[in-house]
C-alpha atoms as a PDB file:
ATOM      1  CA  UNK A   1      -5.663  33.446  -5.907  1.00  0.00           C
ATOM      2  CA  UNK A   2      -2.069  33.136  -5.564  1.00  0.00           C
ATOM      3  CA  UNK A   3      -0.409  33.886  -8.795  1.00  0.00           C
ATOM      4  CA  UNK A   4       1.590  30.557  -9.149  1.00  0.00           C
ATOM      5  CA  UNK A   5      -0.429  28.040  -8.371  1.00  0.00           C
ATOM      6  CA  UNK A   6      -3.020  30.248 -11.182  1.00  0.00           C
ATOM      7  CA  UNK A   7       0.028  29.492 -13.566  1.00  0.00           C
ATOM      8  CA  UNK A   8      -0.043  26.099 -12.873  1.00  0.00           C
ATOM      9  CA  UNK A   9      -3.517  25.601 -13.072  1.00  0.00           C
ATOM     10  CA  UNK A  10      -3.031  27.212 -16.451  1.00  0.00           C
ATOM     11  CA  UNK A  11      -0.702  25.272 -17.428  1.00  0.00           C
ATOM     12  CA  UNK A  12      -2.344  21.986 -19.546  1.00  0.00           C
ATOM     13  CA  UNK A  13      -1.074  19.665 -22.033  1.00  0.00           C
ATOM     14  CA  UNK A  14      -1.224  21.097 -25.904  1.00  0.00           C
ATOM     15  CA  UNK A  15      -1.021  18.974 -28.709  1.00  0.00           C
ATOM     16  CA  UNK A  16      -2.518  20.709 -31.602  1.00  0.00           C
ATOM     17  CA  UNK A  17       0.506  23.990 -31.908  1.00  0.00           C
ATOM     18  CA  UNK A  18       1.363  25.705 -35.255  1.00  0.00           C
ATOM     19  CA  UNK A  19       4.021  27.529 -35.581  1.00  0.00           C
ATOM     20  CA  UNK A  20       3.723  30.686 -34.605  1.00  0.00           C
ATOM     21  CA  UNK A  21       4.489  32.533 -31.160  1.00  0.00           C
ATOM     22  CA  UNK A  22       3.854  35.596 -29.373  1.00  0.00           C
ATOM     23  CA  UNK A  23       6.837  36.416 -28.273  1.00  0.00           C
ATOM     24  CA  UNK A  24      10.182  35.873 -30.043  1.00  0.00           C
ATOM     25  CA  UNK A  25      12.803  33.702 -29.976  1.00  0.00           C
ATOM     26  CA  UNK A  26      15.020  35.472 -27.724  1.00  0.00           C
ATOM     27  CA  UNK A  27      12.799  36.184 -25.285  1.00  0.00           C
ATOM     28  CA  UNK A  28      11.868  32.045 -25.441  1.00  0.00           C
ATOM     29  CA  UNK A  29      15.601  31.164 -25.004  1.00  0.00           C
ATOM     30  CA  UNK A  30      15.594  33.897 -22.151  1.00  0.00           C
ATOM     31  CA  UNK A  31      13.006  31.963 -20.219  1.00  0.00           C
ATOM     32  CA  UNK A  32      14.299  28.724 -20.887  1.00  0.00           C
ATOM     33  CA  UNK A  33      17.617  30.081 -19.625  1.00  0.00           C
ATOM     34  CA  UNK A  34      16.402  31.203 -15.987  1.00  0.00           C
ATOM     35  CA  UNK A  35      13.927  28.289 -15.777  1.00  0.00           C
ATOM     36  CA  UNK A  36      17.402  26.222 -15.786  1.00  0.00           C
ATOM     37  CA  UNK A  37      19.247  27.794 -14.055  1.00  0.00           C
ATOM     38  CA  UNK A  38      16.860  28.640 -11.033  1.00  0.00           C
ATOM     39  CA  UNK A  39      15.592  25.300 -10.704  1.00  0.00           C
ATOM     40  CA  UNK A  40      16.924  23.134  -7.458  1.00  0.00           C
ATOM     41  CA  UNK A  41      18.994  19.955  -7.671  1.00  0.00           C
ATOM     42  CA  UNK A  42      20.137  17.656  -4.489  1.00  0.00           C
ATOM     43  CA  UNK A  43      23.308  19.030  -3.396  1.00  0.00           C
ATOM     44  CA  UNK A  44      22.982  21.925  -5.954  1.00  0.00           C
ATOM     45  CA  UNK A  45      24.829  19.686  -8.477  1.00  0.00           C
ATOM     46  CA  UNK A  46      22.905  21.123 -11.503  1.00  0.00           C
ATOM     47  CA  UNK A  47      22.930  18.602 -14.058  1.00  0.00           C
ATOM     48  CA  UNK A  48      20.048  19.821 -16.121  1.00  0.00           C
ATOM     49  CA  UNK A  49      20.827  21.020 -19.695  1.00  0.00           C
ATOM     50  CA  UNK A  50      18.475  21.862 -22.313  1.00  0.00           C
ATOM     51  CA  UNK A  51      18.842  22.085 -26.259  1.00  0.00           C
ATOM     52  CA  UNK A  52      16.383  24.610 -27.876  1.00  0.00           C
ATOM     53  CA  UNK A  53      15.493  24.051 -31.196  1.00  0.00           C
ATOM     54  CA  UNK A  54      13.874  26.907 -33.400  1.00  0.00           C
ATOM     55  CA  UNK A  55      13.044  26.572 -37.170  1.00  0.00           C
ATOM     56  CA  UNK A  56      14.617  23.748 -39.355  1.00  0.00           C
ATOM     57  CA  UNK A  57      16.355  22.398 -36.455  1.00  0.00           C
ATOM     58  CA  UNK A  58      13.256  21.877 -34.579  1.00  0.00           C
ATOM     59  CA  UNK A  59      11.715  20.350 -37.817  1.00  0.00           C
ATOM     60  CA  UNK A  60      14.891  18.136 -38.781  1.00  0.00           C
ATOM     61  CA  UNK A  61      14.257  16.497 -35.195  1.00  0.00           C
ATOM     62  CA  UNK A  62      11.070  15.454 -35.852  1.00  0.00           C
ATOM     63  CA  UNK A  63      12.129  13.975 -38.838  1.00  0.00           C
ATOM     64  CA  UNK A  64      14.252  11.838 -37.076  1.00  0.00           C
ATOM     65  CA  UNK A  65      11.878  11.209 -34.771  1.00  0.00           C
ATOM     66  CA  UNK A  66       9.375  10.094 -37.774  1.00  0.00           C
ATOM     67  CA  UNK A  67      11.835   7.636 -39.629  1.00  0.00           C
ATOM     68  CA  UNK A  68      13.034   6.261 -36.429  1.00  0.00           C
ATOM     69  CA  UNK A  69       9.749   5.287 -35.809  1.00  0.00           C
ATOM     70  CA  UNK A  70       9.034   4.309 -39.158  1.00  0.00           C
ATOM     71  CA  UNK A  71      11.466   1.258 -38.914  1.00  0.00           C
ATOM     72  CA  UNK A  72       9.788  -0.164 -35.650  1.00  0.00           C
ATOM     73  CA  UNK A  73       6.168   0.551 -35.987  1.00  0.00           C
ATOM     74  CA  UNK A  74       3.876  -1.448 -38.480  1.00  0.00           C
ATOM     75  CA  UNK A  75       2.765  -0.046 -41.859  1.00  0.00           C
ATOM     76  CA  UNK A  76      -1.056  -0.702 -40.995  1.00  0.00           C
ATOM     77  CA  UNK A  77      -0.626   1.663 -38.009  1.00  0.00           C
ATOM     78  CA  UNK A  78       1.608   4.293 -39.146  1.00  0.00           C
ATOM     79  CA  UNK A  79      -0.268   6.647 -40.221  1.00  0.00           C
ATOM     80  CA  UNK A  80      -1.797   7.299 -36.725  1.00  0.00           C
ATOM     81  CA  UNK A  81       1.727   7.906 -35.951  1.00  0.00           C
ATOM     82  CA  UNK A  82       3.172   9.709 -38.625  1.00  0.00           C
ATOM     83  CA  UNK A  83      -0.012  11.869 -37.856  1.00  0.00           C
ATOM     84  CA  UNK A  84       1.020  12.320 -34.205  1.00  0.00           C
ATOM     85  CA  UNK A  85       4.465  13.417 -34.973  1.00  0.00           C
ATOM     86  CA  UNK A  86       3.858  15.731 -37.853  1.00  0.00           C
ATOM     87  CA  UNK A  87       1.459  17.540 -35.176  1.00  0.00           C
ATOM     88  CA  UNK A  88       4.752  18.418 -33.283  1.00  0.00           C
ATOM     89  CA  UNK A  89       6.674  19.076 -36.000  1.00  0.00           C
ATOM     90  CA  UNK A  90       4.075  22.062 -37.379  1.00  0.00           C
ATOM     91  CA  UNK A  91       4.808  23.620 -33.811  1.00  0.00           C
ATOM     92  CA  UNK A  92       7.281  26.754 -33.397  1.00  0.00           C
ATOM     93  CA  UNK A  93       9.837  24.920 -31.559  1.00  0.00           C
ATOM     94  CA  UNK A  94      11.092  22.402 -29.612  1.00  0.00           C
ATOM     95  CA  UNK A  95      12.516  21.771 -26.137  1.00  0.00           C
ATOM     96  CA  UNK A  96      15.138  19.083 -25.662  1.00  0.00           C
ATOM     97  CA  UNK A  97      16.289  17.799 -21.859  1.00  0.00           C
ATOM     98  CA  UNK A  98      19.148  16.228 -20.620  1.00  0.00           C
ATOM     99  CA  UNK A  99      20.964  15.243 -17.677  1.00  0.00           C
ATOM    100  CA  UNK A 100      24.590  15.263 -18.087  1.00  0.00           C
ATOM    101  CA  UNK A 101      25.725  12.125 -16.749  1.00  0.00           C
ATOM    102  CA  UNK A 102      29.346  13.251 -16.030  1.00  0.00           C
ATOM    103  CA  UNK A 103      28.034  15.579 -13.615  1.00  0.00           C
ATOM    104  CA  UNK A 104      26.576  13.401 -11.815  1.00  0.00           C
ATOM    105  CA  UNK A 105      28.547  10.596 -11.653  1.00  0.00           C
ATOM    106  CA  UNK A 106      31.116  13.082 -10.557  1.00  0.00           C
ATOM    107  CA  UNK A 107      29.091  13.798  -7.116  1.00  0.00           C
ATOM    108  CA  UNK A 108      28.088   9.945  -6.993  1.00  0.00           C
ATOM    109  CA  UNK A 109      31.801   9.241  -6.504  1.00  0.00           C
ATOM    110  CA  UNK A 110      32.236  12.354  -4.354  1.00  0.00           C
ATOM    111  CA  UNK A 111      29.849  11.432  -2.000  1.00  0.00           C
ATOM    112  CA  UNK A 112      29.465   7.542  -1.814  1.00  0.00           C
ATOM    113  CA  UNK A 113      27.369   6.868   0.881  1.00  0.00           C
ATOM    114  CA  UNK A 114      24.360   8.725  -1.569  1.00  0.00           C
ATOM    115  CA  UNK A 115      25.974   7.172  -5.030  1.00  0.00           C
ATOM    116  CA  UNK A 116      22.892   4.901  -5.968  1.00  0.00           C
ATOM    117  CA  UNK A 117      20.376   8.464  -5.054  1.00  0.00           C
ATOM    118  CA  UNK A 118      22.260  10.665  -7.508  1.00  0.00           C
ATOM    119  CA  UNK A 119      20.882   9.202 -10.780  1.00  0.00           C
ATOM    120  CA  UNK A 120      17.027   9.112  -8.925  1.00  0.00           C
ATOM    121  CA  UNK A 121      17.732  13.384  -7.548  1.00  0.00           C
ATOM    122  CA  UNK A 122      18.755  14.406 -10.522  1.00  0.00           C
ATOM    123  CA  UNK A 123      15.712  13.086 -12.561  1.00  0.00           C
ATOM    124  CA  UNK A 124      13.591  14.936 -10.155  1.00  0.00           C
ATOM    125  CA  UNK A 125      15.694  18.209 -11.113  1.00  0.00           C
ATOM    126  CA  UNK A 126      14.897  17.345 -14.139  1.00  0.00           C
ATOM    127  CA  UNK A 127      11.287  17.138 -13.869  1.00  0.00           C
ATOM    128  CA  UNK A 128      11.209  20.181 -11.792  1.00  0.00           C
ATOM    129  CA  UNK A 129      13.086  22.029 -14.638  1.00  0.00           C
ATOM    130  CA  UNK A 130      10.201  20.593 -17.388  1.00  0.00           C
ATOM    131  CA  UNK A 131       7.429  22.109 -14.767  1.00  0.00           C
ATOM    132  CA  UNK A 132       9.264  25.445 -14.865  1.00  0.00           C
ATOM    133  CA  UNK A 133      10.113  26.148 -18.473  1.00  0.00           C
ATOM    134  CA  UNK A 134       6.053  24.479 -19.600  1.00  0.00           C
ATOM    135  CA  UNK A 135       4.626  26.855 -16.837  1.00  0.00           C
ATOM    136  CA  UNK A 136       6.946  29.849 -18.278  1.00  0.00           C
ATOM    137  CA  UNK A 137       5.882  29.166 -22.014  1.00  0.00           C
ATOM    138  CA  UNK A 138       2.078  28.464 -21.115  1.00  0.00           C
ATOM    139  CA  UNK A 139       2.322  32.504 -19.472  1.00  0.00           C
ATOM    140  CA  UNK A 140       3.600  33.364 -22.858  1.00  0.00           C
ATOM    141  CA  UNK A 141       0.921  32.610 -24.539  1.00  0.00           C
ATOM    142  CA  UNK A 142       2.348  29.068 -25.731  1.00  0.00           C
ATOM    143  CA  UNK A 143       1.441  25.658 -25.492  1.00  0.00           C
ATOM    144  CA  UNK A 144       3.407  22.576 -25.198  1.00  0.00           C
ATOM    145  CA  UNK A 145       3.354  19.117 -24.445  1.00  0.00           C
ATOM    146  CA  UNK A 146       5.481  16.403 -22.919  1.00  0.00           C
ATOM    147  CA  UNK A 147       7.355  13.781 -25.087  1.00  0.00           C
ATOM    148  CA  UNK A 148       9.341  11.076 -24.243  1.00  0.00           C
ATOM    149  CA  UNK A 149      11.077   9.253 -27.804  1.00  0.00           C
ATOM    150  CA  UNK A 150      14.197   8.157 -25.978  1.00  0.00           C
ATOM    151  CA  UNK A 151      16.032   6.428 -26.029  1.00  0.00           C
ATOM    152  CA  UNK A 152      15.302   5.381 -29.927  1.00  0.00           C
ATOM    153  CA  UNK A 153      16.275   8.505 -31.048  1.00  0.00           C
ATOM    154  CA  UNK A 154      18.991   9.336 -28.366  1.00  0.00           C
ATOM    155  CA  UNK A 155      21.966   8.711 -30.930  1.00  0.00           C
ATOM    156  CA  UNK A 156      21.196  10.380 -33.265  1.00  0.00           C
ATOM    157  CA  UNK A 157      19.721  13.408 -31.813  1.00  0.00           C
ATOM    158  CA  UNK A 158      23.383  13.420 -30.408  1.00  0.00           C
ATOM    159  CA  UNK A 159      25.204  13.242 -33.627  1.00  0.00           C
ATOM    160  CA  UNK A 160      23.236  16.086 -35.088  1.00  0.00           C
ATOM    161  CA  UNK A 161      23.551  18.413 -32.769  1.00  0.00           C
ATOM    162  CA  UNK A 162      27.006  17.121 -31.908  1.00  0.00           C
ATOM    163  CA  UNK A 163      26.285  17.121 -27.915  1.00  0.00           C
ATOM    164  CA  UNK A 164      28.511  15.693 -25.320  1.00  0.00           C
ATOM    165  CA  UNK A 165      28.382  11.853 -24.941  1.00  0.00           C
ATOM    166  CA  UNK A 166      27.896  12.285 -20.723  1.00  0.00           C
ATOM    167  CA  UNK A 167      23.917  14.050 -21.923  1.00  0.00           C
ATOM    168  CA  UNK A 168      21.060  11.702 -21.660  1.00  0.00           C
ATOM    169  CA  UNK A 169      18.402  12.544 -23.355  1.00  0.00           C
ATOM    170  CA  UNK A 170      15.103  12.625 -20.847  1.00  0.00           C
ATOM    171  CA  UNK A 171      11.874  14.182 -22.673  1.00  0.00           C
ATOM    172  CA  UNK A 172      11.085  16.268 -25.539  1.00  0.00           C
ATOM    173  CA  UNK A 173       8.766  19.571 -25.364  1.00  0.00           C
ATOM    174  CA  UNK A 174       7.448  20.982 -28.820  1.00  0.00           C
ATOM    175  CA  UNK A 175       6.080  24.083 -28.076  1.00  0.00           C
ATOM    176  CA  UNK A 176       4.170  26.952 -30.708  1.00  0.00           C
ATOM    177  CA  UNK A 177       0.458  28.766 -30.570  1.00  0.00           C
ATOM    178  CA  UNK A 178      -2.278  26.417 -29.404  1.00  0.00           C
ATOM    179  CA  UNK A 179      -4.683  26.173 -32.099  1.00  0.00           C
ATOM    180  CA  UNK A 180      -6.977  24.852 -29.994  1.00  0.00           C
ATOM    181  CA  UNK A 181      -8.102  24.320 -26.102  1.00  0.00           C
ATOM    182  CA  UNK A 182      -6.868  21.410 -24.023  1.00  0.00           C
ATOM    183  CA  UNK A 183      -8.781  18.483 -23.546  1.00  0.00           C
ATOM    184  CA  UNK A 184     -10.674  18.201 -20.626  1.00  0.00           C
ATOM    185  CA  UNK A 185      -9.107  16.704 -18.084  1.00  0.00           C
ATOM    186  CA  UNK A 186      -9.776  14.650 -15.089  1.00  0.00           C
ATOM    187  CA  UNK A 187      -8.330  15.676 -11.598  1.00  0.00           C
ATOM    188  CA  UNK A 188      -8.155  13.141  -8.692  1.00  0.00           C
ATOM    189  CA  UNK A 189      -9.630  14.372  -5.261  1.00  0.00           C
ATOM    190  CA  UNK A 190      -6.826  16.061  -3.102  1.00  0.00           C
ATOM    191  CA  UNK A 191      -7.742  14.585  -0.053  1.00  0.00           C
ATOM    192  CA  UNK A 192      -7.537  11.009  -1.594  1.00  0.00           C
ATOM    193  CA  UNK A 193      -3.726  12.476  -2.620  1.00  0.00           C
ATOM    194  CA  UNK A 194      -2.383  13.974   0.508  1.00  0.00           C
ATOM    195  CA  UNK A 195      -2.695  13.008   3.959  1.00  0.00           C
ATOM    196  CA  UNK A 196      -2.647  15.567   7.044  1.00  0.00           C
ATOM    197  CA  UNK A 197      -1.913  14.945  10.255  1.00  0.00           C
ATOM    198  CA  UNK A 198      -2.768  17.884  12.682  1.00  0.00           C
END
């Protein structure tokens, strides 16, 4: 079988990650790196970025993550929550993605006649990115899963890591050992998915 489409076959959503990894930190950041950077965007305008947190970083964002919760979410269902989040937080790490709005409002205004697509492409790079760096940590050995806490958290995360204004935050990916398998999951027939015409 093809190698790739093996790897994303492999690839499944992991909730229950401790913290540690099989390979090391560098070599983590090295495949976050080229997953970013190889990934396509509409009119190659690359506005993808990616904060990696290892450690007490990745921890203090899940903190934030908890008490911004906290203020919104009843009392008599917050321990289901607090549960939840605490399962990301005892992962190894965490993957933060952004799209860096200056970049592309800078090609909306450069080429108008496409100004209302730019915002829609460059989610899609986005999402394309996600696929790449999951698939890339899932051949590691690692497993992850796909959050999405904006924008509740998107100011702060901001402050404390002192990013650009222009960077949206789009999805969160803690990422460590699995500690267990996936749950099953249930695949909808191809053919009812894509339509061929000889």
């Amino acid at each position: 079988m093809n190698t790739f489409l093996s790897a994303l076959k492999a690839r499944r959503t992991c909730y229950r990650i401790g913290s540690g990894s099989p390979i090391d930190d560098s070599r983590i950041s090295g495949l976050v790196k080229e997953a970013i950077s190889v990934t396509p965007s509409a009119f190659n305008m690359q506005s993808t970025r990616a904060v990696l947190l290892f450690g007490a970083e990745h921890e203090k964002l899940w903190k934030i993550v908890l008490e911004s919760l906290r203020a919104i979410v009843p009392p008599d269902a917050f321990a289901a929550t607090e549960g939840k989040i605490r399962s990301f937080a005892a992962g190894h790490g965490t993957v933060l993605y952004f799209d860096d709005t200056a970049v592309t409002d800078d090609y909306a205004g450069r080429f108008s006649t496409y100004r209302d697509n730019f915002p829609v492409w460059a989610q899609q790079a986005n999402g394309m990115a996600q696929l790449n760096v999951w698939t890339l940590l899932e051949e590691a050995g690692l497993g992850a899963s796909l959050q999405h806490y904006n924008p509740l958290i998107d100011e702060e995360v901001r402050r404390t890591w002192r990013l650009p204004e222009s960077w949206k935050l789009v999805a969160q990916m803690p990422f460590g050992k699995p500690l267990a398998p996936p749950d099953p999951k249930e695949s909808a027939d191809p053919d009812a998915l894509v339509k061929v015409f000889p």
